[in-house]
C-alpha atoms as a PDB file:
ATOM      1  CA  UNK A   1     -74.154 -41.793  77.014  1.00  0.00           C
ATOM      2  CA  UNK A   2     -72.568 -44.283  79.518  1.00  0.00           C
ATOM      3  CA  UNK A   3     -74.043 -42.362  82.457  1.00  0.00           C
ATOM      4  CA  UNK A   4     -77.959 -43.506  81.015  1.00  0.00           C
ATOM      5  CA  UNK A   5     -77.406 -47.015  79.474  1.00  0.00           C
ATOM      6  CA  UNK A   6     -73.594 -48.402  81.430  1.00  0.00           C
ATOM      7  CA  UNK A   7     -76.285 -50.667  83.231  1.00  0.00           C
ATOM      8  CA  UNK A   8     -76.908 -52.884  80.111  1.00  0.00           C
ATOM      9  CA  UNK A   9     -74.467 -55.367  77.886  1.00  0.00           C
ATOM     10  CA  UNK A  10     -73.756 -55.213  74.643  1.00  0.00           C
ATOM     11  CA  UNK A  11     -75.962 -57.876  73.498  1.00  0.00           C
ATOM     12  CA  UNK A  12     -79.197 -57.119  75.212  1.00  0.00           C
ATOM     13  CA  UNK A  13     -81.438 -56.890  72.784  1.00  0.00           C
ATOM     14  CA  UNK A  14     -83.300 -53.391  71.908  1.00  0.00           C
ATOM     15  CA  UNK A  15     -86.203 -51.667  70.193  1.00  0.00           C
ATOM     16  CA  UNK A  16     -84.261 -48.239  69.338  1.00  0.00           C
ATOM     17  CA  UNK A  17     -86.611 -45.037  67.699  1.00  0.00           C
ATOM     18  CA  UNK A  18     -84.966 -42.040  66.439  1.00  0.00           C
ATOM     19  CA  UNK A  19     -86.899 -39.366  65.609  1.00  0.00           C
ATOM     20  CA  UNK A  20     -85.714 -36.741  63.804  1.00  0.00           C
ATOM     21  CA  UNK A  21     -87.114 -33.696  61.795  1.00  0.00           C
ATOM     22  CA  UNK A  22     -88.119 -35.334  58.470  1.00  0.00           C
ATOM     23  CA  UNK A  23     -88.394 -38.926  59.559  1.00  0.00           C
ATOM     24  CA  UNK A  24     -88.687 -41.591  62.527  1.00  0.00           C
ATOM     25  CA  UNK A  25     -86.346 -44.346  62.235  1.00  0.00           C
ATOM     26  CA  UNK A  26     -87.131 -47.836  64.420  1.00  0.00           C
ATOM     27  CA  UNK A  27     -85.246 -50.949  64.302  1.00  0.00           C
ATOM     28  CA  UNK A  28     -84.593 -53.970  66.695  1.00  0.00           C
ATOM     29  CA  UNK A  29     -80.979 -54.540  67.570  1.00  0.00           C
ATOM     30  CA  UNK A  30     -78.347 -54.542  69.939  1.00  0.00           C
ATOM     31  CA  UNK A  31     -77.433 -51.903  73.131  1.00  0.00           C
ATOM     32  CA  UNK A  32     -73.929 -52.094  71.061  1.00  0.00           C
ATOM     33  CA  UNK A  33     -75.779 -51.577  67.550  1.00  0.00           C
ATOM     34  CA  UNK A  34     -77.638 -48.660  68.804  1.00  0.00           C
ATOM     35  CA  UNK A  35     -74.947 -46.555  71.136  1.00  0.00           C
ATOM     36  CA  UNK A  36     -72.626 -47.188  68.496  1.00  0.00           C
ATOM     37  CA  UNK A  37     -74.743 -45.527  66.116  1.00  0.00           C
ATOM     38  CA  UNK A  38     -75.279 -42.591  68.535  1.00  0.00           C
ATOM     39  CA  UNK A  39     -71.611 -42.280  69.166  1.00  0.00           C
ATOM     40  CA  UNK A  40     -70.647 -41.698  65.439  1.00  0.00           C
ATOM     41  CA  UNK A  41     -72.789 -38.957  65.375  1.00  0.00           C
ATOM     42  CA  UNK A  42     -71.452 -37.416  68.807  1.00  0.00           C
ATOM     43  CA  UNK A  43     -67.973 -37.903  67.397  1.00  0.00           C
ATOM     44  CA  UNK A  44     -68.787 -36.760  64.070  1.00  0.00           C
ATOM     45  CA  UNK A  45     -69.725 -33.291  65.657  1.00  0.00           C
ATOM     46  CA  UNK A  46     -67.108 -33.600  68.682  1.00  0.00           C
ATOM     47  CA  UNK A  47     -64.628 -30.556  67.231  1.00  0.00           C
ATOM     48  CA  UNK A  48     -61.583 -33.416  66.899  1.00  0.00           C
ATOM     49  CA  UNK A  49     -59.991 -32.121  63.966  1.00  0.00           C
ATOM     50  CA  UNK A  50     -59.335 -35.674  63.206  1.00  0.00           C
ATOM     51  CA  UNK A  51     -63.231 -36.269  63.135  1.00  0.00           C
ATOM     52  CA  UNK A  52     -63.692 -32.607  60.629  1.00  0.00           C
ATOM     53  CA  UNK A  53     -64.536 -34.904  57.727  1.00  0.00           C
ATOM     54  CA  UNK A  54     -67.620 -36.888  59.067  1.00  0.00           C
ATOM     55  CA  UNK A  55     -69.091 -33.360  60.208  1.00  0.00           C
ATOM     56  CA  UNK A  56     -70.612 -32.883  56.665  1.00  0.00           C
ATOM     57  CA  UNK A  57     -71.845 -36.343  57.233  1.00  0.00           C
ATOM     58  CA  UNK A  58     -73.546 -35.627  60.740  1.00  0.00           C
ATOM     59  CA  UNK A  59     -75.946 -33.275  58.247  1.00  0.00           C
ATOM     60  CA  UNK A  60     -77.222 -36.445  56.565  1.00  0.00           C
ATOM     61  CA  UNK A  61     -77.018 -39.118  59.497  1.00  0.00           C
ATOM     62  CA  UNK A  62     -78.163 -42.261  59.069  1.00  0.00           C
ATOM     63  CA  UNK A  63     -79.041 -44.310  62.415  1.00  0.00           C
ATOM     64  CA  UNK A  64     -78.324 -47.489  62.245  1.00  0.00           C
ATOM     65  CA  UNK A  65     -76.664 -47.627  58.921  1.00  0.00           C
ATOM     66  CA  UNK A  66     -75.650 -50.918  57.949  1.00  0.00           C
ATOM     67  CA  UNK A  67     -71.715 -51.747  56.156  1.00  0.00           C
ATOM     68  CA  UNK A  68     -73.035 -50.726  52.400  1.00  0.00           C
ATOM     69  CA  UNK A  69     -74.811 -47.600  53.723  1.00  0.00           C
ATOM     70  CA  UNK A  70     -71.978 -46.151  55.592  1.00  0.00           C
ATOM     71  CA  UNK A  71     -69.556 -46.745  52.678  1.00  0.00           C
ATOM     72  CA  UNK A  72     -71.855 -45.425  50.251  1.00  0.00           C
ATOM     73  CA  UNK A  73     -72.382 -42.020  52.237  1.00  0.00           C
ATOM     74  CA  UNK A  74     -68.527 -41.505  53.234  1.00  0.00           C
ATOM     75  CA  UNK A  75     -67.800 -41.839  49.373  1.00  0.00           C
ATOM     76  CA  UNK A  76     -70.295 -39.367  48.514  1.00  0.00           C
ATOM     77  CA  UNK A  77     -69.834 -36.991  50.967  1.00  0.00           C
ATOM     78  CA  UNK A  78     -65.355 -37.135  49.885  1.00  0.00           C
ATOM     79  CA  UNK A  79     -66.599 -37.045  46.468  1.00  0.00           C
ATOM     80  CA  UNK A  80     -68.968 -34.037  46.868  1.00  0.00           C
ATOM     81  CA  UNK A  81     -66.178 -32.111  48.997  1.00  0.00           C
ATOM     82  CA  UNK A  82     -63.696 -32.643  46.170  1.00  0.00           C
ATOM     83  CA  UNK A  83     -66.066 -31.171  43.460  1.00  0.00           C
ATOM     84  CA  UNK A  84     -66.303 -27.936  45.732  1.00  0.00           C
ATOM     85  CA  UNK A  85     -62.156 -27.836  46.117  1.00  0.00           C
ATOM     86  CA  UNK A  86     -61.743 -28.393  42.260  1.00  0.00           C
ATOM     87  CA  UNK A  87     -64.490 -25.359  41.420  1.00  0.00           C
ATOM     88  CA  UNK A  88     -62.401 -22.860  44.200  1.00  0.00           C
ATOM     89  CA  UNK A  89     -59.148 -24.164  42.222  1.00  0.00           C
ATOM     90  CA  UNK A  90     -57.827 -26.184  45.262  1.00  0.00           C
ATOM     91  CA  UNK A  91     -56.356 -29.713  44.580  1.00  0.00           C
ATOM     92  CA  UNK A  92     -58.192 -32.603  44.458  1.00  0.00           C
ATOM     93  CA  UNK A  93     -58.512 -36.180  45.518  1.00  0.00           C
ATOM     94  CA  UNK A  94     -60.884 -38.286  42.929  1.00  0.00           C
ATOM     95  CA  UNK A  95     -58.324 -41.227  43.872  1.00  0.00           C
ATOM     96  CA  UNK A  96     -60.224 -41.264  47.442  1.00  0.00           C
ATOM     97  CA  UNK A  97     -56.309 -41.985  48.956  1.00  0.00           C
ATOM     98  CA  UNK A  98     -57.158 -38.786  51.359  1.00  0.00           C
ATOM     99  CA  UNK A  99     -60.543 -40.459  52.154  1.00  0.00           C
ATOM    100  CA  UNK A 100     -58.563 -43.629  53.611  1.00  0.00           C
ATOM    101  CA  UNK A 101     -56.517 -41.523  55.468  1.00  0.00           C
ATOM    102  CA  UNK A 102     -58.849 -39.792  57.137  1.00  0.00           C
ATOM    103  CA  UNK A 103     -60.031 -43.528  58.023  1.00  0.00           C
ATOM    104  CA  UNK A 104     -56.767 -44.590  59.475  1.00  0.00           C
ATOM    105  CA  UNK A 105     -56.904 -41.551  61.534  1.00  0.00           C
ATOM    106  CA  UNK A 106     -60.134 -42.542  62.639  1.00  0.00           C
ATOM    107  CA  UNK A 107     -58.611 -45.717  63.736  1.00  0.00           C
ATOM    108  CA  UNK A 108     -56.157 -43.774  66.297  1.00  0.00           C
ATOM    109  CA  UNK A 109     -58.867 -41.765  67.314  1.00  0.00           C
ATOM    110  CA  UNK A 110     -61.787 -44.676  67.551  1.00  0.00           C
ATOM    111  CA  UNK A 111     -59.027 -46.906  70.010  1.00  0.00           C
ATOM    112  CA  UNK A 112     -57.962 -43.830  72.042  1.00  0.00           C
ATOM    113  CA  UNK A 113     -61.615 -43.406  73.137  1.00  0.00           C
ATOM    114  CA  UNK A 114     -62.389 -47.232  73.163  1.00  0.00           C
ATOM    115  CA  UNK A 115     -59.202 -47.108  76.256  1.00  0.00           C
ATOM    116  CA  UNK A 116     -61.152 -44.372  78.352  1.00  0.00           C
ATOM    117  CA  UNK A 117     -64.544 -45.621  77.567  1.00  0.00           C
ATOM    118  CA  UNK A 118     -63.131 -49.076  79.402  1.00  0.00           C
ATOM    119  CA  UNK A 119     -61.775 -46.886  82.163  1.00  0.00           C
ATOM    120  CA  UNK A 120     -65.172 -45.170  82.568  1.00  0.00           C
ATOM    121  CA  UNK A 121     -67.260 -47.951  81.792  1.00  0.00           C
ATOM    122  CA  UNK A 122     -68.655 -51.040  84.348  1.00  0.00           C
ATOM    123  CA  UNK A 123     -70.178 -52.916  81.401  1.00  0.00           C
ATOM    124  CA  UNK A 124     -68.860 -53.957  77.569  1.00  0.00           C
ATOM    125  CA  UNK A 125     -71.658 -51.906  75.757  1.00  0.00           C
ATOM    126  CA  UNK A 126     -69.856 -48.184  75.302  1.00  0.00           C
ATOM    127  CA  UNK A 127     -66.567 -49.853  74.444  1.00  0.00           C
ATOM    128  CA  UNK A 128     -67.990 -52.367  71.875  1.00  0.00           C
ATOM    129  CA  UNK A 129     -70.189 -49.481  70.270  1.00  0.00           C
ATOM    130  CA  UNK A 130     -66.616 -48.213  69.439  1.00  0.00           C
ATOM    131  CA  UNK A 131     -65.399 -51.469  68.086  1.00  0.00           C
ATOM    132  CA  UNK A 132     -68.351 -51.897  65.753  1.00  0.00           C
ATOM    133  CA  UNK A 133     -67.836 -48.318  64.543  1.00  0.00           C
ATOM    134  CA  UNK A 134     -63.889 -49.257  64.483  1.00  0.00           C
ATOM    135  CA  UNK A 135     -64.860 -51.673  61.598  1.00  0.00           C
ATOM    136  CA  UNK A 136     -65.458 -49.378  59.458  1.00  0.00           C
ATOM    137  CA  UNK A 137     -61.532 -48.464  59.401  1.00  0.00           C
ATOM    138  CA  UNK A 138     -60.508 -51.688  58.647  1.00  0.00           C
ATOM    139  CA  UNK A 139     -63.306 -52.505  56.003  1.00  0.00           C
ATOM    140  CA  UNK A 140     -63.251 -49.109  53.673  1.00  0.00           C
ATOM    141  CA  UNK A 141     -59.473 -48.921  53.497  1.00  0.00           C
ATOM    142  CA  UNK A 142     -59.406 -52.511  51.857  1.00  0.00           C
ATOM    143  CA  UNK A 143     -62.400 -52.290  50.151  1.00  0.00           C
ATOM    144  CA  UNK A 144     -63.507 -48.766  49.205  1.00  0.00           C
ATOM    145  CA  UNK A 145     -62.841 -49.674  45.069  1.00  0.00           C
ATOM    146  CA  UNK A 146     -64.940 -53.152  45.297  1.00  0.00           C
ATOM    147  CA  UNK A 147     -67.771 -51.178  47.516  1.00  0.00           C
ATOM    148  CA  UNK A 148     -67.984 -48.638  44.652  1.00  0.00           C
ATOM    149  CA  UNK A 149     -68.447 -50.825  42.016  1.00  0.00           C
ATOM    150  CA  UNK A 150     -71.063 -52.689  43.586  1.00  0.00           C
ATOM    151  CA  UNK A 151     -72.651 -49.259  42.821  1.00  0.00           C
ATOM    152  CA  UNK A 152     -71.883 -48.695  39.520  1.00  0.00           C
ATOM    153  CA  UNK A 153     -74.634 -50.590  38.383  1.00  0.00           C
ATOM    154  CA  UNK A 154     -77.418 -47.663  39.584  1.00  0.00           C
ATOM    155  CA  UNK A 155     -75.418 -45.194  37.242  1.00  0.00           C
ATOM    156  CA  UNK A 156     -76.082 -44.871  33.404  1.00  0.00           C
ATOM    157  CA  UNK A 157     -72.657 -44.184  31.936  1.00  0.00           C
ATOM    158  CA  UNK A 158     -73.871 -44.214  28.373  1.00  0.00           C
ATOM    159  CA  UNK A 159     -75.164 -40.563  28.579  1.00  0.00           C
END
């Protein structure tokens, strides 16, 4: 990834098209925006047992996926793995507290690779795509509960 685009800064400005099997995503953004995106799908499916969790989540990538998204699909994804641990008799986490560890992991993992990707790196893009993906350790941690009833709303609990 740094070999192709270490030439541009992080705030360039982009068009960036994936295409994928069932759908062609294009949206306007930033070299940072756009590597970071591709990034968390390369680390998602790196083989880090640290990164194990967001594997299930490569499956279903989103490019581009803004704060809400990301949230959304991480609580999902913990939620749907915890259904399948409870049917094989295996305990559970519906608390999500395993969910935000797996996030402060990430943390360790997302600011070892932010330190080579400097080392490696002649421009700021690689190591800021980290940063902006690095958010996302800070943000669900402290606000996985408010996130998830922003979505409460979409379900009908009267049934």
């Amino acid at each position: 990834i740094i070999k192709h685009l270490d030439i541009l800064c992080s705030y360039h400005q982009i068009r960036v098209k994936v295409i994928m099997k069932n759908r062609t995503i294009t949206q306007d953004t930033t070299i940072q925006k756009g590597i970071s995106s591709l990034m968390g799908l390369v680390i998602a499916t790196s083989g880090c047992p640290r990164t194990r969790f967001f594997k299930s989540m490569a499956r279903f990538h989103l490019p581009l996926a803004d704060e809400e998204e990301t949230i959304s699909r991480a609580a999902s994804m913990y939620l749907l793995k915890q259904y399948f641990l409870k049917n094989e008799g295996k305990p559970t986490d519906f608390d999500l507290k395993e969910l935000i560890k797996i996030y402060d992991d990430m943390h360790i993992v997302n600011m070892a690779i932010a330190e080579r990707l400097k080392a490696a790196s002649k421009t700021d893009s690689a190591v800021n795509a980290i940063i902006l993906l690095d958010v996302f350790t800070y943000v669900l941690p402290l606000s996985i509960e408010g996130y998830l009833q922003k979505f409460k709303y979409l379900f009908d609990l009267d049934c």
